[in-house]
PDB file of N, CA and C in Angstrom:
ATOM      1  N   UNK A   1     193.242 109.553 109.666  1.00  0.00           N
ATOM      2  CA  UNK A   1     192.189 110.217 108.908  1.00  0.00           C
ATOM      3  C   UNK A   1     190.843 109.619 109.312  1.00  0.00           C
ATOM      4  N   UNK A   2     190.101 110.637 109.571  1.00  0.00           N
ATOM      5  CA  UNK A   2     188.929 110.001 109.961  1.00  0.00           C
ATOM      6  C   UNK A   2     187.520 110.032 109.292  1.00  0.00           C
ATOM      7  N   UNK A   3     187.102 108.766 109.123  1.00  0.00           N
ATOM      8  CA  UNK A   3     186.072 108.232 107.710  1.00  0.00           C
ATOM      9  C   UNK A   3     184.940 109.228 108.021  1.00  0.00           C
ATOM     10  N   UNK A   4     184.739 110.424 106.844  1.00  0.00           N
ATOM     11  CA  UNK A   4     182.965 110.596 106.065  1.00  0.00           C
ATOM     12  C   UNK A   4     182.011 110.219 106.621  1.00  0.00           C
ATOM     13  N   UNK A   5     181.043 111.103 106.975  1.00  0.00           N
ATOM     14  CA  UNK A   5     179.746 110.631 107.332  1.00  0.00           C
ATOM     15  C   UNK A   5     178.872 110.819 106.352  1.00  0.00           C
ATOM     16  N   UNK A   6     177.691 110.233 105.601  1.00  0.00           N
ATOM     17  CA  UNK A   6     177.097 110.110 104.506  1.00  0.00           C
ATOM     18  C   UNK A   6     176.858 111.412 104.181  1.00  0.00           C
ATOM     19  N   UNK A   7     175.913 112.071 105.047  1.00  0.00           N
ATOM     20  CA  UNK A   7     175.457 113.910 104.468  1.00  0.00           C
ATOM     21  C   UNK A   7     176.418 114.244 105.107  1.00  0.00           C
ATOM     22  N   UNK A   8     178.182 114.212 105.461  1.00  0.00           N
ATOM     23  CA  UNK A   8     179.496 115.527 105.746  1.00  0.00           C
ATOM     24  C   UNK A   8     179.249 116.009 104.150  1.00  0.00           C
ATOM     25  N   UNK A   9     179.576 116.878 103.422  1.00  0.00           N
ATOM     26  CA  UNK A   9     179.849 117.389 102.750  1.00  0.00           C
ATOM     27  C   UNK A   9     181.588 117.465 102.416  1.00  0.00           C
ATOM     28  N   UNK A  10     182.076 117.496 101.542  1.00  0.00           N
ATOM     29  CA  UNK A  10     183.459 117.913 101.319  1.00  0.00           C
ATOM     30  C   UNK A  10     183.803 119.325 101.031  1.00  0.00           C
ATOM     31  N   UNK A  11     185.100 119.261 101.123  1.00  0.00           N
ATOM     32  CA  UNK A  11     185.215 121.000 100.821  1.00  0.00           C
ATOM     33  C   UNK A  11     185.273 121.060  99.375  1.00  0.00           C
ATOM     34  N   UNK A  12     185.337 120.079  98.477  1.00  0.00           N
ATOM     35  CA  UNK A  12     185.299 120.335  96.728  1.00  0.00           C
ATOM     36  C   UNK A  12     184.082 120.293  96.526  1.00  0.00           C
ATOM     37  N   UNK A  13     183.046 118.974  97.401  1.00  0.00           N
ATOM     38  CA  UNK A  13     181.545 119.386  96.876  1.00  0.00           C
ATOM     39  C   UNK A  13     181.109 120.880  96.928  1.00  0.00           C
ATOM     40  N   UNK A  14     181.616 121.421  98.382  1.00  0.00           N
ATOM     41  CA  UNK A  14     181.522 122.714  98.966  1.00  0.00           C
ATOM     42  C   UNK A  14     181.718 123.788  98.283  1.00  0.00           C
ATOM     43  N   UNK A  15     182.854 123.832  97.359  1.00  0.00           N
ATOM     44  CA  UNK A  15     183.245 124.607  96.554  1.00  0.00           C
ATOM     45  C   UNK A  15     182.820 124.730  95.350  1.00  0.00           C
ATOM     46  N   UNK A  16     182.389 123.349  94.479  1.00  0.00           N
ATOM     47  CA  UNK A  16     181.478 123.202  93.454  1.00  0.00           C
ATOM     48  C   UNK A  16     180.108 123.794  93.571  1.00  0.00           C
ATOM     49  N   UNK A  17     179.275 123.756  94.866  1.00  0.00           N
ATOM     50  CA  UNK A  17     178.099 123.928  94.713  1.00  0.00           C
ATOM     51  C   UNK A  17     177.963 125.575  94.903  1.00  0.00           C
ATOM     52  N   UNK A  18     179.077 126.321  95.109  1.00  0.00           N
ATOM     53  CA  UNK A  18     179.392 127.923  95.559  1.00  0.00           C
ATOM     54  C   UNK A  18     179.464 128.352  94.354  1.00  0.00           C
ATOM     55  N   UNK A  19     179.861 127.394  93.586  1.00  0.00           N
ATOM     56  CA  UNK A  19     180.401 128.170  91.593  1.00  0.00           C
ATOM     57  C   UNK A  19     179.261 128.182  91.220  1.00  0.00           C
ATOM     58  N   UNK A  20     178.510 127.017  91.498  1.00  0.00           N
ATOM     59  CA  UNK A  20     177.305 126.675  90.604  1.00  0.00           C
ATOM     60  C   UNK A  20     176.040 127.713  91.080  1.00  0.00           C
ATOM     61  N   UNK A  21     175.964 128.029  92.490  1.00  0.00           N
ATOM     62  CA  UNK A  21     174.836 128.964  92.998  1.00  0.00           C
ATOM     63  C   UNK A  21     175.686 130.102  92.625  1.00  0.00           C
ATOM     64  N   UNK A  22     176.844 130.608  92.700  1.00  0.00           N
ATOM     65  CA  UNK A  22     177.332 131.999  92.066  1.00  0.00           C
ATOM     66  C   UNK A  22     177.187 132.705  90.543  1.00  0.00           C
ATOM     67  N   UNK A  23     177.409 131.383  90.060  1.00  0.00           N
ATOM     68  CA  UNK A  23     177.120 131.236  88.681  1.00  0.00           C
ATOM     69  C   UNK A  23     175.628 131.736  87.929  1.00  0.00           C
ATOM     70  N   UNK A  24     174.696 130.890  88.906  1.00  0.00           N
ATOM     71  CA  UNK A  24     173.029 131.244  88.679  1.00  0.00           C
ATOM     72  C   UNK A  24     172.494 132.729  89.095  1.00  0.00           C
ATOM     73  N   UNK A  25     173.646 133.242  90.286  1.00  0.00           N
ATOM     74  CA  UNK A  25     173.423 134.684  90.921  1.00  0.00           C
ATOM     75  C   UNK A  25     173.669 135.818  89.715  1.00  0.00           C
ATOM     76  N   UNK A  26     174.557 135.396  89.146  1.00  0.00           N
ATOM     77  CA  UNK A  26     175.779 136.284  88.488  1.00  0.00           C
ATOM     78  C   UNK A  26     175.000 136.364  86.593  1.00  0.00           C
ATOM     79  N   UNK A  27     174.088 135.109  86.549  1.00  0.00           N
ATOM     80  CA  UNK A  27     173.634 135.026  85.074  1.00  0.00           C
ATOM     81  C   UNK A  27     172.313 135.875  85.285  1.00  0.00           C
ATOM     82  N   UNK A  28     171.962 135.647  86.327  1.00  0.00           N
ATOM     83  CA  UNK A  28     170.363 136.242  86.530  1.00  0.00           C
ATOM     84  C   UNK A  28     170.664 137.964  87.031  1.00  0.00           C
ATOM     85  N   UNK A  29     171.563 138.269  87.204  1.00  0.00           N
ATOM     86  CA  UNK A  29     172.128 139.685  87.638  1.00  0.00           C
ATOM     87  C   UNK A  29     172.602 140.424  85.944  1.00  0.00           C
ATOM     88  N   UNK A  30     173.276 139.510  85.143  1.00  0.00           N
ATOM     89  CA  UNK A  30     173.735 139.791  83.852  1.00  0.00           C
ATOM     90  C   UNK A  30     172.523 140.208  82.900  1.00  0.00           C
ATOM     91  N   UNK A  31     171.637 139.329  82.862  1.00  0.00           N
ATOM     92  CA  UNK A  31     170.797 139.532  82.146  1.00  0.00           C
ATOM     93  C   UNK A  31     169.684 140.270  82.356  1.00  0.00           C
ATOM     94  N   UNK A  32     169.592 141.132  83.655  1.00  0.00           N
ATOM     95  CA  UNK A  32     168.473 141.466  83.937  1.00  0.00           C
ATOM     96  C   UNK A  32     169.422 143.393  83.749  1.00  0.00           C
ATOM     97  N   UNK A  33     170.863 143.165  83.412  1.00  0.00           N
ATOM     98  CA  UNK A  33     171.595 144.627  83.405  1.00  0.00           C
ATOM     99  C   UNK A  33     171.381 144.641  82.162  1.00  0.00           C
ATOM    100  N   UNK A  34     171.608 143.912  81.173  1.00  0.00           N
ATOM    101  CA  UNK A  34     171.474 143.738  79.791  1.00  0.00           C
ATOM    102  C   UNK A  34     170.224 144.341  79.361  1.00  0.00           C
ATOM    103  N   UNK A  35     168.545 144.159  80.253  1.00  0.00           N
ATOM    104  CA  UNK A  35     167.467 144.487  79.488  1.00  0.00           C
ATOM    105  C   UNK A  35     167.464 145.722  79.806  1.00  0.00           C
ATOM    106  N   UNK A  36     168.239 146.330  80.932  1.00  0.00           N
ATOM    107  CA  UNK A  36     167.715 147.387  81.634  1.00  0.00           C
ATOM    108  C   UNK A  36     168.818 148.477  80.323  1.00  0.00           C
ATOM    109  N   UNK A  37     169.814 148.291  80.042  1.00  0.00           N
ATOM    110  CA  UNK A  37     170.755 148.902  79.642  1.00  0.00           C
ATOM    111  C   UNK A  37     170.192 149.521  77.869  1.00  0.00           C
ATOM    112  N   UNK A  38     169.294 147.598  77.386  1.00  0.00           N
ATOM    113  CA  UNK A  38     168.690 147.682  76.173  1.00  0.00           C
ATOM    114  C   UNK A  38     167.634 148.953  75.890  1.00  0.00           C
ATOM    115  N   UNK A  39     166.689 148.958  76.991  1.00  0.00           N
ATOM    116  CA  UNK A  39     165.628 149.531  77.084  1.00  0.00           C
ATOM    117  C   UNK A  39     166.102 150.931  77.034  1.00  0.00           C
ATOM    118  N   UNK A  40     166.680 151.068  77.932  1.00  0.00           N
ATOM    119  CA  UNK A  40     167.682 152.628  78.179  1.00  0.00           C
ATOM    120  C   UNK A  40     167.813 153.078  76.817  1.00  0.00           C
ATOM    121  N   UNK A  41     168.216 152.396  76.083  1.00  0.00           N
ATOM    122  CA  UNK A  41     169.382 152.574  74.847  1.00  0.00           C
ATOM    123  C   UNK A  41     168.060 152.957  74.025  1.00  0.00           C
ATOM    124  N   UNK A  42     167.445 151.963  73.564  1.00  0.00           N
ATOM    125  CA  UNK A  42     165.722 152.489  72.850  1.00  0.00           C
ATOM    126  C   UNK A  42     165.258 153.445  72.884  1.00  0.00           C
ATOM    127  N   UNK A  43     165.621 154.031  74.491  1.00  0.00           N
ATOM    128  CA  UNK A  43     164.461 155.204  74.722  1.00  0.00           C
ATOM    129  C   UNK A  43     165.011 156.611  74.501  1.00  0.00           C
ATOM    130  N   UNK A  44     166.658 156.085  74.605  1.00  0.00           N
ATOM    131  CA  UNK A  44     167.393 157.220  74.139  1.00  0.00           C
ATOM    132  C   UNK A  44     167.690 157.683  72.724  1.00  0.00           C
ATOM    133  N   UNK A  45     167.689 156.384  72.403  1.00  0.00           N
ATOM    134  CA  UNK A  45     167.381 156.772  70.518  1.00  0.00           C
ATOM    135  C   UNK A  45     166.146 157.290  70.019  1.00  0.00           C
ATOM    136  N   UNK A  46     164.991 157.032  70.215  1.00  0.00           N
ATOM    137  CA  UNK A  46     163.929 157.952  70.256  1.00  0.00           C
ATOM    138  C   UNK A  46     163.392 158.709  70.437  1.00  0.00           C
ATOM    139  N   UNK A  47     164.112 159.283  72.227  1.00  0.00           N
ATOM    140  CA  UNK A  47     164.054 160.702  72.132  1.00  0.00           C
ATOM    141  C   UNK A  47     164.966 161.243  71.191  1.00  0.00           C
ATOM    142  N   UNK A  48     166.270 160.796  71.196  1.00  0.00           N
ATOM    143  CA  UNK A  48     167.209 161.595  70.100  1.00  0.00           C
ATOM    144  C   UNK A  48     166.635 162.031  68.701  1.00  0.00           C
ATOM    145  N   UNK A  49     165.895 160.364  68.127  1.00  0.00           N
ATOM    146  CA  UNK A  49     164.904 161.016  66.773  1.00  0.00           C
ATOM    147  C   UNK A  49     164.292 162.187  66.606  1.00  0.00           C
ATOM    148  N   UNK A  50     163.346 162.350  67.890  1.00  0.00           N
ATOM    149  CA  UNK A  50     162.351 162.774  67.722  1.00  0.00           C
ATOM    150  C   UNK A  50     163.075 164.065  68.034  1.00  0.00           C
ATOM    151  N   UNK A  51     163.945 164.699  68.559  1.00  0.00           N
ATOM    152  CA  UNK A  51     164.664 166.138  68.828  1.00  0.00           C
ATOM    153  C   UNK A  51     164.849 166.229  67.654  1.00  0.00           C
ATOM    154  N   UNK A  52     165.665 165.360  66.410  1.00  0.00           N
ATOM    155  CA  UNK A  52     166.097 165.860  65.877  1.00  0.00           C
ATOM    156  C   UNK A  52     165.016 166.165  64.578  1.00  0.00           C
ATOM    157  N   UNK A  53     163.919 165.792  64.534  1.00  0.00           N
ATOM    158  CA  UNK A  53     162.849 165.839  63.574  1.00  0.00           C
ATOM    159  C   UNK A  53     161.936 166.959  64.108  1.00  0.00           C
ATOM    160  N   UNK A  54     161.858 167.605  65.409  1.00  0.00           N
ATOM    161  CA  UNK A  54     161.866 169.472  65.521  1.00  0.00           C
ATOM    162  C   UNK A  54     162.909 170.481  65.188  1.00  0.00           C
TER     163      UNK A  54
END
């Protein structure tokens, strides 16, 4: 087996730091479907009001 060089990386660091940047991809993708979905939802209830108050 042959010894690590200070910056080799491992394949578990390797794999940890893939969850952790996937993770930040995947929260910032979630929440930006969430406002879009919210907003949607608002604008559809208000037009709906307002149809139904003609």
């Amino acid at each position: 087996m042959r010894k690590r060089k200070a910056k080799e990386i491992t394949l578990e660091e390797l794999h940890n730091k893939y969850i952790e940047e996937y993770g930040k991809i995947y929260t910032i993708n979630w929440q930006s479907n969430a406002v879009r979905i919210h907003n949607y939802g608002n604008s559809y209830i208000k037009k709906d009001k307002q149809d139904s108050k003609e």
